[in-house]
PDB file of N, CA and C in Angstrom:
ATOM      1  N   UNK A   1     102.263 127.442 110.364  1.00  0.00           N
ATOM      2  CA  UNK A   1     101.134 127.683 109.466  1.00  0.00           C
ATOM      3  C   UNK A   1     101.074 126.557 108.429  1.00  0.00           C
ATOM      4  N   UNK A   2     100.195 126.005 108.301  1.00  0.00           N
ATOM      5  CA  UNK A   2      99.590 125.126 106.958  1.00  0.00           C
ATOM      6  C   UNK A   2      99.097 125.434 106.377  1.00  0.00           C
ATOM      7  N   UNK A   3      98.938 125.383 104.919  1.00  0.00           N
ATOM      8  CA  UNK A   3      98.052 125.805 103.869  1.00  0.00           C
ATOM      9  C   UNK A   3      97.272 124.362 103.316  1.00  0.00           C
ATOM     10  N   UNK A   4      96.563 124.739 103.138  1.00  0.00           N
ATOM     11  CA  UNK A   4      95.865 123.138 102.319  1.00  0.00           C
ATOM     12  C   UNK A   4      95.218 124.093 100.706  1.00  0.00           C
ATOM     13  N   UNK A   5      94.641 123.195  99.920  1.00  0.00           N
ATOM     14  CA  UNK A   5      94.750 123.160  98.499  1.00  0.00           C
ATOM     15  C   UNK A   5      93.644 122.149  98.338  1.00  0.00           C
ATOM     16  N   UNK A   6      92.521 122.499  98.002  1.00  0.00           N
ATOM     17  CA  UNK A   6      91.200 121.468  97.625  1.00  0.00           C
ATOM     18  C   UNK A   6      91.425 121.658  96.362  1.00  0.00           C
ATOM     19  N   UNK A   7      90.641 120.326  96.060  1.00  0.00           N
ATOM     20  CA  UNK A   7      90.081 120.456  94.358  1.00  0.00           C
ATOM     21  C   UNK A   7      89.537 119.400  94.634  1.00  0.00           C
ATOM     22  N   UNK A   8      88.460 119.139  92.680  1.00  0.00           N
ATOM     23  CA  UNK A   8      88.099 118.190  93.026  1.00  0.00           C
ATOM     24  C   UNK A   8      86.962 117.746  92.933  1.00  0.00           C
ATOM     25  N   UNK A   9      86.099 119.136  93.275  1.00  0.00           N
ATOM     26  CA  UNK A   9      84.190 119.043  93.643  1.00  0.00           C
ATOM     27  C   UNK A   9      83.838 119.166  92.169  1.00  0.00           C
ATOM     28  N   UNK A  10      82.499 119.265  92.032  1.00  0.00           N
ATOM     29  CA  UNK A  10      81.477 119.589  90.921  1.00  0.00           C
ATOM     30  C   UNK A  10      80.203 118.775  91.175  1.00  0.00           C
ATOM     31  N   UNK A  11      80.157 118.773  89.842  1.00  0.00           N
ATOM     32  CA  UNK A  11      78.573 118.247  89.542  1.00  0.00           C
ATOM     33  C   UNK A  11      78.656 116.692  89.534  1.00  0.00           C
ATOM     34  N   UNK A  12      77.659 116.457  89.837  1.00  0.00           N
ATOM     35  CA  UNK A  12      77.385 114.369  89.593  1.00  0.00           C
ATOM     36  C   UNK A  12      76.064 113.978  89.658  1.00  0.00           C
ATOM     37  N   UNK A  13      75.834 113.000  88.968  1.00  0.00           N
ATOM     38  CA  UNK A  13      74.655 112.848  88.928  1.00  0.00           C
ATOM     39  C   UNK A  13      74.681 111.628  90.210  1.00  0.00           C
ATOM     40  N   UNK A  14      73.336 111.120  90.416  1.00  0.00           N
ATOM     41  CA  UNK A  14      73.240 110.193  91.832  1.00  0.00           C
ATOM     42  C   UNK A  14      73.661 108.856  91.637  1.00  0.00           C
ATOM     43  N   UNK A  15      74.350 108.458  92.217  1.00  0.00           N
ATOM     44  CA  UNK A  15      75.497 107.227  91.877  1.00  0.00           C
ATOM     45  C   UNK A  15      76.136 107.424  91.124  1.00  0.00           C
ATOM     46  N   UNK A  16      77.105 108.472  90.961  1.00  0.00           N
ATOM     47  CA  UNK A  16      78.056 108.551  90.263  1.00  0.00           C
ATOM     48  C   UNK A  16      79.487 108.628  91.149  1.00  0.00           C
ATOM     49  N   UNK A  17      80.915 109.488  91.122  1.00  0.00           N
ATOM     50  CA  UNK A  17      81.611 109.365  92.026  1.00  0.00           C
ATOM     51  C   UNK A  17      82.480 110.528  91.858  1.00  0.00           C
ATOM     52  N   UNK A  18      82.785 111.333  92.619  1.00  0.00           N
ATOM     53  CA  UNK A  18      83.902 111.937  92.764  1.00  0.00           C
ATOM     54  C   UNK A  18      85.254 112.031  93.703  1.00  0.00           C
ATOM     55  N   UNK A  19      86.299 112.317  93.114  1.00  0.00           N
ATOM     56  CA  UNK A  19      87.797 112.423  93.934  1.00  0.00           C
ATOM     57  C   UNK A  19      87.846 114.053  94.584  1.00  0.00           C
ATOM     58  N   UNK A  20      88.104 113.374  95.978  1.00  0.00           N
ATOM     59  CA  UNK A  20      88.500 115.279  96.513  1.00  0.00           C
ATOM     60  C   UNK A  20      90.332 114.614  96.476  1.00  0.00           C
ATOM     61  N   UNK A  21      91.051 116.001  96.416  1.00  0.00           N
ATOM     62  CA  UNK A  21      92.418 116.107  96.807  1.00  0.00           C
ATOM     63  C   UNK A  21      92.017 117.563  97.472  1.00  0.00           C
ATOM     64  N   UNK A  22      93.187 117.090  98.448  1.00  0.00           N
ATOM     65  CA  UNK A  22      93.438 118.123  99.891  1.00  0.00           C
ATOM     66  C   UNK A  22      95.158 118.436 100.068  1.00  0.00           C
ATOM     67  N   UNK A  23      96.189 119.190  99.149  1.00  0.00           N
ATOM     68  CA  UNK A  23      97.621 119.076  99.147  1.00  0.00           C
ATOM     69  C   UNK A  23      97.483 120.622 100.371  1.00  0.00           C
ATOM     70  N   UNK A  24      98.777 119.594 101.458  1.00  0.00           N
ATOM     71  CA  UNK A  24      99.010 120.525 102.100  1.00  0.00           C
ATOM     72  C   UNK A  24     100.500 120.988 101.846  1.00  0.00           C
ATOM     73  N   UNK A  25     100.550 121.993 102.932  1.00  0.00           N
ATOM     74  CA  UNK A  25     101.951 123.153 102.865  1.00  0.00           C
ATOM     75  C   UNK A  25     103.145 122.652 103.326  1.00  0.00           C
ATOM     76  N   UNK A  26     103.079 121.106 104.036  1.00  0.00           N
ATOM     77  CA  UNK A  26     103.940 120.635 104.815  1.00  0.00           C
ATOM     78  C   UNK A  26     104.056 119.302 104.563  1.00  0.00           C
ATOM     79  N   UNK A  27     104.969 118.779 105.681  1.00  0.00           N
ATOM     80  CA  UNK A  27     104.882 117.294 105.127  1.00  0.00           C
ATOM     81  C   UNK A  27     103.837 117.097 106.296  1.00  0.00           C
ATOM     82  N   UNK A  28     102.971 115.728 105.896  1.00  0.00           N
ATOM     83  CA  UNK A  28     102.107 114.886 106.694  1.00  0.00           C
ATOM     84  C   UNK A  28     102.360 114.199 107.553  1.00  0.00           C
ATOM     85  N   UNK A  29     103.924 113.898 107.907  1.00  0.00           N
ATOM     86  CA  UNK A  29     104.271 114.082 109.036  1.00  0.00           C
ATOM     87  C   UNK A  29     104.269 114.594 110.389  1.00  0.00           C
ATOM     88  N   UNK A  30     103.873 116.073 109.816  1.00  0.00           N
ATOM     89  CA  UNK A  30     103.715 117.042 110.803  1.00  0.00           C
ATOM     90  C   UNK A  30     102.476 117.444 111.072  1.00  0.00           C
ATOM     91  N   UNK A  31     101.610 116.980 110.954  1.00  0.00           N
ATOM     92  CA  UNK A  31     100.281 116.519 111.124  1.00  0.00           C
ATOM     93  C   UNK A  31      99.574 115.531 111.854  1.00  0.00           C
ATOM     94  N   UNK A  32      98.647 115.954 112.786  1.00  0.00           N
ATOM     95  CA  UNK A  32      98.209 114.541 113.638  1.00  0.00           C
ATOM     96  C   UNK A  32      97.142 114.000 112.745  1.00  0.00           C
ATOM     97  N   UNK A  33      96.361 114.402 112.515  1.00  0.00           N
ATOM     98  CA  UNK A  33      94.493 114.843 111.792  1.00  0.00           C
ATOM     99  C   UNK A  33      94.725 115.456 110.514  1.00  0.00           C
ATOM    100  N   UNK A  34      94.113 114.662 109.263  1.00  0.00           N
ATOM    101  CA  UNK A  34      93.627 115.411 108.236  1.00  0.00           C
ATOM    102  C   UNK A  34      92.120 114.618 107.925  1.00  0.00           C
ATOM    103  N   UNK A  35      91.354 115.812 107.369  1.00  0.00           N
ATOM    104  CA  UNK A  35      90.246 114.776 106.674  1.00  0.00           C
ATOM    105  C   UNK A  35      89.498 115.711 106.195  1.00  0.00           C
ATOM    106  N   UNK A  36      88.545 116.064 106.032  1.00  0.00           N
ATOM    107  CA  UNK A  36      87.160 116.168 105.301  1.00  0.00           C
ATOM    108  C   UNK A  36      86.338 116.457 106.385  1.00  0.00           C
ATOM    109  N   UNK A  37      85.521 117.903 106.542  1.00  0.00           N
ATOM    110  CA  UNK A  37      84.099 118.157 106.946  1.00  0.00           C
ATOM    111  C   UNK A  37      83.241 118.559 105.754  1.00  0.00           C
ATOM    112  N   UNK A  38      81.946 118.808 105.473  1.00  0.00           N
ATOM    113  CA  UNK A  38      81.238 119.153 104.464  1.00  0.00           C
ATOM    114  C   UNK A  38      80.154 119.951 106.035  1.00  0.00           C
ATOM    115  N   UNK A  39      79.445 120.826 104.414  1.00  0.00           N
ATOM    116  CA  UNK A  39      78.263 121.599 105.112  1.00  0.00           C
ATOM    117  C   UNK A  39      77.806 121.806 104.568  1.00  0.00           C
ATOM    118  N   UNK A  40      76.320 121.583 104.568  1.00  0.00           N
ATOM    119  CA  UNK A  40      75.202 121.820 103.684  1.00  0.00           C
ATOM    120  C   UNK A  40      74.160 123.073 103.733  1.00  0.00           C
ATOM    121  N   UNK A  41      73.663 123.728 103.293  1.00  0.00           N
ATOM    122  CA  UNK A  41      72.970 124.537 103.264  1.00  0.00           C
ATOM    123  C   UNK A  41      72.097 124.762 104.418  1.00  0.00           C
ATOM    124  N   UNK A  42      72.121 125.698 105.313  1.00  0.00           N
ATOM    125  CA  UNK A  42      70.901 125.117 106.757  1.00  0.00           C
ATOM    126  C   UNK A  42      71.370 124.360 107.607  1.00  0.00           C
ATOM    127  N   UNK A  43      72.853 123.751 107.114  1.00  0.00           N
ATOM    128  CA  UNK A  43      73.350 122.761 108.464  1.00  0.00           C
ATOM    129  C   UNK A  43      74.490 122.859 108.935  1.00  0.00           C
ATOM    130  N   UNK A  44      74.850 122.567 110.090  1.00  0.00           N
ATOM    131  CA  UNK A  44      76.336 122.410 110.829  1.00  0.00           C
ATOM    132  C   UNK A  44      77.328 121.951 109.643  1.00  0.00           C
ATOM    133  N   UNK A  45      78.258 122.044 109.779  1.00  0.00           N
ATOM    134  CA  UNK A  45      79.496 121.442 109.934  1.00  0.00           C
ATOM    135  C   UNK A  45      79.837 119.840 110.110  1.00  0.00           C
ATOM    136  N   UNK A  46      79.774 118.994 109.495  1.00  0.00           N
ATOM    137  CA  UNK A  46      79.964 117.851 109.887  1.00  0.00           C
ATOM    138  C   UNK A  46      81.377 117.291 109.367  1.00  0.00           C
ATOM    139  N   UNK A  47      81.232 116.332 110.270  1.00  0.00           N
ATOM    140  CA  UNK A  47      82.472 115.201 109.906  1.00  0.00           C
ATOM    141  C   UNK A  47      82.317 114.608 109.032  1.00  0.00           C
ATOM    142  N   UNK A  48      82.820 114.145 107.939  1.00  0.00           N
ATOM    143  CA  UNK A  48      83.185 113.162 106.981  1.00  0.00           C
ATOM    144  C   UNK A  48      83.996 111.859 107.187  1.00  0.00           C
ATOM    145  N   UNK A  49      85.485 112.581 107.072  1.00  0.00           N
ATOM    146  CA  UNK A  49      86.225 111.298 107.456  1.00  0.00           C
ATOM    147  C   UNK A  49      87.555 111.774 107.665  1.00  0.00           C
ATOM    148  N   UNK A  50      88.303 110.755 108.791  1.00  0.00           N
ATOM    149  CA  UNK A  50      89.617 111.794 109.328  1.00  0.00           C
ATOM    150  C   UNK A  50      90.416 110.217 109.021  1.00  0.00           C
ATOM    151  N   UNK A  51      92.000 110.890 108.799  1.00  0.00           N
ATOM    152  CA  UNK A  51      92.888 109.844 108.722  1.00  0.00           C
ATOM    153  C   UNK A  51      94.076 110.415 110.147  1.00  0.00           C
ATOM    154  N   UNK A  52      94.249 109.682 110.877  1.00  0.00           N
ATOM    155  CA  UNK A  52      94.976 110.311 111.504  1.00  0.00           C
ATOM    156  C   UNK A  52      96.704 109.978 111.524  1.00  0.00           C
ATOM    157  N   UNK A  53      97.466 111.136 112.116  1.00  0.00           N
ATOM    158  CA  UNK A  53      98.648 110.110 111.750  1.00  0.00           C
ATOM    159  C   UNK A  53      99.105 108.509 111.930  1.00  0.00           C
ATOM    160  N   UNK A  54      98.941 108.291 113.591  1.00  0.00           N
ATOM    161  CA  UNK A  54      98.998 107.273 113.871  1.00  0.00           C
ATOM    162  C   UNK A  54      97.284 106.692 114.294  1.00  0.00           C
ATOM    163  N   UNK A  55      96.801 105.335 113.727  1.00  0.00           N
ATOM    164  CA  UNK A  55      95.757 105.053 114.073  1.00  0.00           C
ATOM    165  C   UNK A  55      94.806 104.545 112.757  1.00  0.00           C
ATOM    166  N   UNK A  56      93.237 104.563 113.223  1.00  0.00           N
ATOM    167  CA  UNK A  56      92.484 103.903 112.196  1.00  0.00           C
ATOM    168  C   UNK A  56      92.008 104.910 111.716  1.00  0.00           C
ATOM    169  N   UNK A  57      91.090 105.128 110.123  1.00  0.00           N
ATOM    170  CA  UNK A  57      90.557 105.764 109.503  1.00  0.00           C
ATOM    171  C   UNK A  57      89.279 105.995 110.360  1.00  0.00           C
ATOM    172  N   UNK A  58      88.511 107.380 110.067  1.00  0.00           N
ATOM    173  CA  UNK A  58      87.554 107.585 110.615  1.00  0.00           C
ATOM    174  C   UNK A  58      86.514 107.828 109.669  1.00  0.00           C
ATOM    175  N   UNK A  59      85.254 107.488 109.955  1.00  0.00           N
ATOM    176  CA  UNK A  59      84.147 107.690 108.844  1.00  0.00           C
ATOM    177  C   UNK A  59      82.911 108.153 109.730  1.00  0.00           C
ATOM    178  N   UNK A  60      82.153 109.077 109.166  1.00  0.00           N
ATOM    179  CA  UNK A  60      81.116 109.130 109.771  1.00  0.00           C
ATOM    180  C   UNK A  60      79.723 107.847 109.119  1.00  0.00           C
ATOM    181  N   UNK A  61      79.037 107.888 109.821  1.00  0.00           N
ATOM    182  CA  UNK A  61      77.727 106.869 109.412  1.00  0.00           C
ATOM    183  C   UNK A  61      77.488 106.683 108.199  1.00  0.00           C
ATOM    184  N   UNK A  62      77.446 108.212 107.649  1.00  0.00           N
ATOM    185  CA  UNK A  62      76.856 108.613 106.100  1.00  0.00           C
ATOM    186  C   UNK A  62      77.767 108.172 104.819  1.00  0.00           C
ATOM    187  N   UNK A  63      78.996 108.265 105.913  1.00  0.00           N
ATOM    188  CA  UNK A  63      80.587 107.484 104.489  1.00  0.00           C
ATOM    189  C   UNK A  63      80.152 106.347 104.606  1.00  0.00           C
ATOM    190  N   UNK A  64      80.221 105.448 105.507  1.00  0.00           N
ATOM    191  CA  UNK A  64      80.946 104.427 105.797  1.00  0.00           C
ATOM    192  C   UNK A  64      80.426 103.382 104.469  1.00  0.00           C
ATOM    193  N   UNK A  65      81.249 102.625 104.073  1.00  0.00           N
ATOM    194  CA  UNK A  65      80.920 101.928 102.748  1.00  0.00           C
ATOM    195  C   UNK A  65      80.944 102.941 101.538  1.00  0.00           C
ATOM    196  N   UNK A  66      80.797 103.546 101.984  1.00  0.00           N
ATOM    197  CA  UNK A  66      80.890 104.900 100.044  1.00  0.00           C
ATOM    198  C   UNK A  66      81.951 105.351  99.910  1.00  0.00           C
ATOM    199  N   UNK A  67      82.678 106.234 100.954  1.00  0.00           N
ATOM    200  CA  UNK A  67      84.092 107.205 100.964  1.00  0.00           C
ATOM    201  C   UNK A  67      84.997 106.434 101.524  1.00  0.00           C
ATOM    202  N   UNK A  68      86.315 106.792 100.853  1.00  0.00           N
ATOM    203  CA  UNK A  68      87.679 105.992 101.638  1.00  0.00           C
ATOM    204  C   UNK A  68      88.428 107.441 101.293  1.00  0.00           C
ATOM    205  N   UNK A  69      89.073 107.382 102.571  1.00  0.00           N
ATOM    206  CA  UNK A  69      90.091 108.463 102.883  1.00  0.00           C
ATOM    207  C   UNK A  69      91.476 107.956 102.761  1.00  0.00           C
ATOM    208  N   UNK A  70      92.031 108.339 101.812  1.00  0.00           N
ATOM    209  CA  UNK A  70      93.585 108.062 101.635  1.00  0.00           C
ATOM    210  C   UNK A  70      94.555 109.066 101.239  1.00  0.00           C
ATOM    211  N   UNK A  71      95.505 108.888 101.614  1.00  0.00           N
ATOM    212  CA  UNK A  71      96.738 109.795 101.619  1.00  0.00           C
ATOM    213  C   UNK A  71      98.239 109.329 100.808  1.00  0.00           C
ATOM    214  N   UNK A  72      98.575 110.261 100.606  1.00  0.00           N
ATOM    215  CA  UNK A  72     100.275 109.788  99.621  1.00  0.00           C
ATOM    216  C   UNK A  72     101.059 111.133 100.508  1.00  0.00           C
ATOM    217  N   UNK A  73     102.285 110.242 100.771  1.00  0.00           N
ATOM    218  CA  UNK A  73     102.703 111.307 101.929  1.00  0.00           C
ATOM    219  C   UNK A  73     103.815 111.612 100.689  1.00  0.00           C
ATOM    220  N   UNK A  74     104.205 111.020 100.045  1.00  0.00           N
ATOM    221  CA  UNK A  74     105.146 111.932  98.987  1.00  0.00           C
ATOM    222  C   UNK A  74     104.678 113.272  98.236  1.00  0.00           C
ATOM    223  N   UNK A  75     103.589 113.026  98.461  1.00  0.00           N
ATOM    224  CA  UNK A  75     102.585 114.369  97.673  1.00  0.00           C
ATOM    225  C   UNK A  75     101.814 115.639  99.046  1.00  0.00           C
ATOM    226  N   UNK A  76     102.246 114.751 100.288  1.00  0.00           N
ATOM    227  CA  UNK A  76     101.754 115.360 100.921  1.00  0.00           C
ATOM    228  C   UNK A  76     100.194 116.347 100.364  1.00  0.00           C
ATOM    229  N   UNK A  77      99.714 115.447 100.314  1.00  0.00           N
ATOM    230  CA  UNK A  77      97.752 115.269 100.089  1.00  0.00           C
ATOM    231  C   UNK A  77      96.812 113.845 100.862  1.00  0.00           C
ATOM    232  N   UNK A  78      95.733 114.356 101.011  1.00  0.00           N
ATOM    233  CA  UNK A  78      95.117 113.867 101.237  1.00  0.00           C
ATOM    234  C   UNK A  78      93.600 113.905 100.503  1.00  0.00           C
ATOM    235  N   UNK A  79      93.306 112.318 100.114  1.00  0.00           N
ATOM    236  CA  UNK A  79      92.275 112.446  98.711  1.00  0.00           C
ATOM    237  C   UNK A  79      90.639 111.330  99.787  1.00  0.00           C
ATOM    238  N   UNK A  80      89.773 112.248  99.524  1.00  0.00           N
ATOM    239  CA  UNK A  80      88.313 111.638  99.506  1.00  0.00           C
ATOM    240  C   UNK A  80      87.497 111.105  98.506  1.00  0.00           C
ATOM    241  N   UNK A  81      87.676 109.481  98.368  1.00  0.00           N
ATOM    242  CA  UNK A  81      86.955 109.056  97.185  1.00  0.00           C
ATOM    243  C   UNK A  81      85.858 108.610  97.549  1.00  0.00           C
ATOM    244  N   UNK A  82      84.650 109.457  96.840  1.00  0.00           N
ATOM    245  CA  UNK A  82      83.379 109.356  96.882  1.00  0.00           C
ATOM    246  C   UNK A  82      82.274 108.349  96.248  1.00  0.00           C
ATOM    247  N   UNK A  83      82.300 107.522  96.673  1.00  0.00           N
ATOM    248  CA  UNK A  83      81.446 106.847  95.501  1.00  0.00           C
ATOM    249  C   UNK A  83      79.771 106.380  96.114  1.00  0.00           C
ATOM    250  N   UNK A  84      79.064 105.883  94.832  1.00  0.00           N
ATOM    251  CA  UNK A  84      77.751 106.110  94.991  1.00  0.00           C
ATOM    252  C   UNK A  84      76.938 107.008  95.752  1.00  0.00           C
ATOM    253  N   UNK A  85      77.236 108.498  95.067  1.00  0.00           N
ATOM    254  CA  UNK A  85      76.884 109.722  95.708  1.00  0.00           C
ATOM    255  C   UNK A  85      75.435 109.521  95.681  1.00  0.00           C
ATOM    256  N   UNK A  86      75.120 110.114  96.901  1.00  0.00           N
ATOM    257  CA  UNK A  86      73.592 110.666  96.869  1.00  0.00           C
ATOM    258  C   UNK A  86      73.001 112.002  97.084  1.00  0.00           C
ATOM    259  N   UNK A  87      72.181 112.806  96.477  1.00  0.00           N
ATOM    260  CA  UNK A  87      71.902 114.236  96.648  1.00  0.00           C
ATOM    261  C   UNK A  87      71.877 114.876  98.007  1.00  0.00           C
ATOM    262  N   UNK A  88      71.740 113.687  99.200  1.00  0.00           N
ATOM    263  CA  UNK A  88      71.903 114.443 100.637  1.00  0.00           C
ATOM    264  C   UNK A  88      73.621 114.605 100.838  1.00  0.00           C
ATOM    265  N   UNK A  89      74.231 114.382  99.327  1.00  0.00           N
ATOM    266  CA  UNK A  89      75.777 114.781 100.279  1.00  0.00           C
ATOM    267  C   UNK A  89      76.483 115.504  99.259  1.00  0.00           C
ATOM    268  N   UNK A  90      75.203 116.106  98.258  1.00  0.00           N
ATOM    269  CA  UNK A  90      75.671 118.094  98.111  1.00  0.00           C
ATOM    270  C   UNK A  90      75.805 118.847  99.272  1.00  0.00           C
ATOM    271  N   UNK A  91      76.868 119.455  99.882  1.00  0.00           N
ATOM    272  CA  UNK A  91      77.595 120.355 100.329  1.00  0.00           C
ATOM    273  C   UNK A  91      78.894 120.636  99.969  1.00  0.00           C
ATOM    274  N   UNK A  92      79.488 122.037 100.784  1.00  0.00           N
ATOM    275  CA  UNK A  92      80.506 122.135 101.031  1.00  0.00           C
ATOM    276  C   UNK A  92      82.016 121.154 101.196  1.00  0.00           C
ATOM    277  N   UNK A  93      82.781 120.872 100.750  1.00  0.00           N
ATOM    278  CA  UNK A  93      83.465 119.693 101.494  1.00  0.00           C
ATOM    279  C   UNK A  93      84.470 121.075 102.163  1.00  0.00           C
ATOM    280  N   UNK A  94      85.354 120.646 103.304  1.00  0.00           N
ATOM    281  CA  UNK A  94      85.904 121.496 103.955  1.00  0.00           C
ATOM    282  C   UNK A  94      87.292 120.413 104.297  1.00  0.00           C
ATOM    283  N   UNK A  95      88.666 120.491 103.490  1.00  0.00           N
ATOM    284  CA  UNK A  95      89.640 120.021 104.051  1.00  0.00           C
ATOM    285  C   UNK A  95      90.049 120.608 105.586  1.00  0.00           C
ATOM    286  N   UNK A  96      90.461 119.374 106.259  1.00  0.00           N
ATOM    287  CA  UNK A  96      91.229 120.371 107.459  1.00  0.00           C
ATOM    288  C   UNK A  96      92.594 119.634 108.224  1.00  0.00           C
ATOM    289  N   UNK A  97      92.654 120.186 108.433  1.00  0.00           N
ATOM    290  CA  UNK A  97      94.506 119.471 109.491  1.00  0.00           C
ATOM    291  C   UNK A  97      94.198 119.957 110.525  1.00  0.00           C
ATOM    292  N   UNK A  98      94.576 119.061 111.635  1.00  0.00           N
ATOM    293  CA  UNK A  98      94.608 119.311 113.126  1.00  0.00           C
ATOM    294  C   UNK A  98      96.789 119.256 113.151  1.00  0.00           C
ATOM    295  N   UNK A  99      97.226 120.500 113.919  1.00  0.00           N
ATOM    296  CA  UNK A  99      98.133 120.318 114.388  1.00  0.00           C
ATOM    297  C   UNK A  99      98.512 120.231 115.875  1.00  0.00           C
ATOM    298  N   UNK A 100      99.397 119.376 116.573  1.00  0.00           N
ATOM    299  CA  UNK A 100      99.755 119.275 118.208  1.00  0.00           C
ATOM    300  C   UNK A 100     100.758 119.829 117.900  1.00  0.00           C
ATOM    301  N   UNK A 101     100.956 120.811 118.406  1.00  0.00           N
ATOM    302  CA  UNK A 101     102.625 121.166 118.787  1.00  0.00           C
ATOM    303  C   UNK A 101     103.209 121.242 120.420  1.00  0.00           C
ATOM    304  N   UNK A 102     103.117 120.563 121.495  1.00  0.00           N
ATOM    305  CA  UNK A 102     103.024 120.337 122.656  1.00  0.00           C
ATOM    306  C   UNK A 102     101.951 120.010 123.525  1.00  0.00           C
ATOM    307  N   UNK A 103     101.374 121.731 123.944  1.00  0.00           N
ATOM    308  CA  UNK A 103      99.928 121.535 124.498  1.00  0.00           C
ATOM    309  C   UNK A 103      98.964 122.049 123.744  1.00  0.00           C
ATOM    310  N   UNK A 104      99.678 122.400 122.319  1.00  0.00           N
ATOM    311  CA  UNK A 104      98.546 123.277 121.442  1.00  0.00           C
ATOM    312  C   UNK A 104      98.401 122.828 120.657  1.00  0.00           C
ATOM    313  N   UNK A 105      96.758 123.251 120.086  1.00  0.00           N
ATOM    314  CA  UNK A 105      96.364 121.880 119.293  1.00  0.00           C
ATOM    315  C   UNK A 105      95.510 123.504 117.894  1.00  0.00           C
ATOM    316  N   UNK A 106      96.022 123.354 116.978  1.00  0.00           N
ATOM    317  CA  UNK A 106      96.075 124.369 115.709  1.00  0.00           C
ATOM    318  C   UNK A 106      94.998 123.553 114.715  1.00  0.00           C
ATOM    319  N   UNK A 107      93.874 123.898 114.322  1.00  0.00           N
ATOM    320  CA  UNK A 107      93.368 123.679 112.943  1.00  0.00           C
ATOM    321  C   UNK A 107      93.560 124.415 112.037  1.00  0.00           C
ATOM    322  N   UNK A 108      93.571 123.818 111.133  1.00  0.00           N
ATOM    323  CA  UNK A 108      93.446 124.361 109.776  1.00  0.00           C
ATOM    324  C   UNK A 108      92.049 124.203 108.543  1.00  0.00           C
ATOM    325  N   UNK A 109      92.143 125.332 108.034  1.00  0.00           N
ATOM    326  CA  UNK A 109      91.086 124.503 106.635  1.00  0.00           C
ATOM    327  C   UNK A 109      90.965 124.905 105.319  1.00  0.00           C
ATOM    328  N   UNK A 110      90.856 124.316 104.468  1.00  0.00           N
ATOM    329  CA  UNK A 110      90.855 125.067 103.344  1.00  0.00           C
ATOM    330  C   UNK A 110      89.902 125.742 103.057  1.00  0.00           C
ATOM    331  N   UNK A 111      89.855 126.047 101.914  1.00  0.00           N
ATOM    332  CA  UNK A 111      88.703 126.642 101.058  1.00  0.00           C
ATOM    333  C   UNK A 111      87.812 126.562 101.025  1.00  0.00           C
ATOM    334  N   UNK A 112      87.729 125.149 100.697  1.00  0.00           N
ATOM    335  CA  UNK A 112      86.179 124.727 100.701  1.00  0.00           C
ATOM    336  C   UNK A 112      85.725 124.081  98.923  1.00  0.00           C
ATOM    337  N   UNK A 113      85.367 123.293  98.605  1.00  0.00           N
ATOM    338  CA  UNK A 113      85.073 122.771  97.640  1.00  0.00           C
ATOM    339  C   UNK A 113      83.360 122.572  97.330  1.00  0.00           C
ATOM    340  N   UNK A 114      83.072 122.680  96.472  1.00  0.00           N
ATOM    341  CA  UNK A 114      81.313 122.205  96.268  1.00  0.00           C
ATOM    342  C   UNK A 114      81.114 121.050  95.470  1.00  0.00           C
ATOM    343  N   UNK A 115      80.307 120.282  96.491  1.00  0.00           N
ATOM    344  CA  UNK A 115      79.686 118.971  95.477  1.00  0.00           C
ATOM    345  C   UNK A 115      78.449 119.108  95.536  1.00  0.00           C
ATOM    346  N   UNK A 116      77.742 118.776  94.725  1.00  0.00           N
ATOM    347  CA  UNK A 116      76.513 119.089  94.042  1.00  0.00           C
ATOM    348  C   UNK A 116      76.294 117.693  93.356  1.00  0.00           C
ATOM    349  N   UNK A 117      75.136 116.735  94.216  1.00  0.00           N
ATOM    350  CA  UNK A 117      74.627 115.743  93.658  1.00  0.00           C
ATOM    351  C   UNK A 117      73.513 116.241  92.850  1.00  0.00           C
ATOM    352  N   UNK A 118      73.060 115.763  91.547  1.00  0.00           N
ATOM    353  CA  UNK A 118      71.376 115.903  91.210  1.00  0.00           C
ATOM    354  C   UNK A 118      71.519 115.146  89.391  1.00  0.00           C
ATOM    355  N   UNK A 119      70.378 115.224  89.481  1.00  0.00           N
ATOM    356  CA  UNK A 119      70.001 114.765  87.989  1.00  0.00           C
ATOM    357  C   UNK A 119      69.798 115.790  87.135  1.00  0.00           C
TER     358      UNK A 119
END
């Protein structure tokens, strides 16, 4: 079992920036996948951005150039820095961990955090 731990969200005005932190229950070691989905009101579930253990950062279209996904494995967290927000990326943010433990493959997610772009 993993627990994860958001914080982080609120209010911003448009081009402004916010930090997500995502502390999980374990070490990040034991983790293949962490990152960030958001969901907006009326919409799916989307991807944000995944760091995986071994490998390259992942971004969807809408990050790429704005969000960087980074991690401190001494803190075992994982942080989404947001910058030059725009009001289409008020939603939900949704931490999550993918675990492999052989042939089984375990998600996790947190809570859930709210960002709220507007003037």
């Amino acid at each position: 079992q993993v627990q994860l731990v958001e914080s982080g969200g609120g209010l911003v005005q448009p081009g402004g920036s916010l930090r997500l932190s995502c502390a999980a229950s374990t070490s990040l070691f034991n983790i293949n996948t962490m990152g960030w989905y958001r969901q907006a009101p009326g919409k799916q579930r989307e991807l944000v951005a995944a760091f995986p253990r071994y490998g390259s950062r992942i971004y969807a279209d809408s990050a790429e150039g704005r969000f960087t996904i980074s991690r401190d494995t001494a803190k075992n967290t994982v942080y989404l820095q947001m910058n030059s927000l725009k009001p289409e990326d008020t939603a939900v943010y949704y931490c999550f961990a993918e675990k492999v433990v052989g042939t089984s493959t375990t998600n996790y997610w947190g809570q859930g955090t709210q960002v709220t772009v507007s003037s």
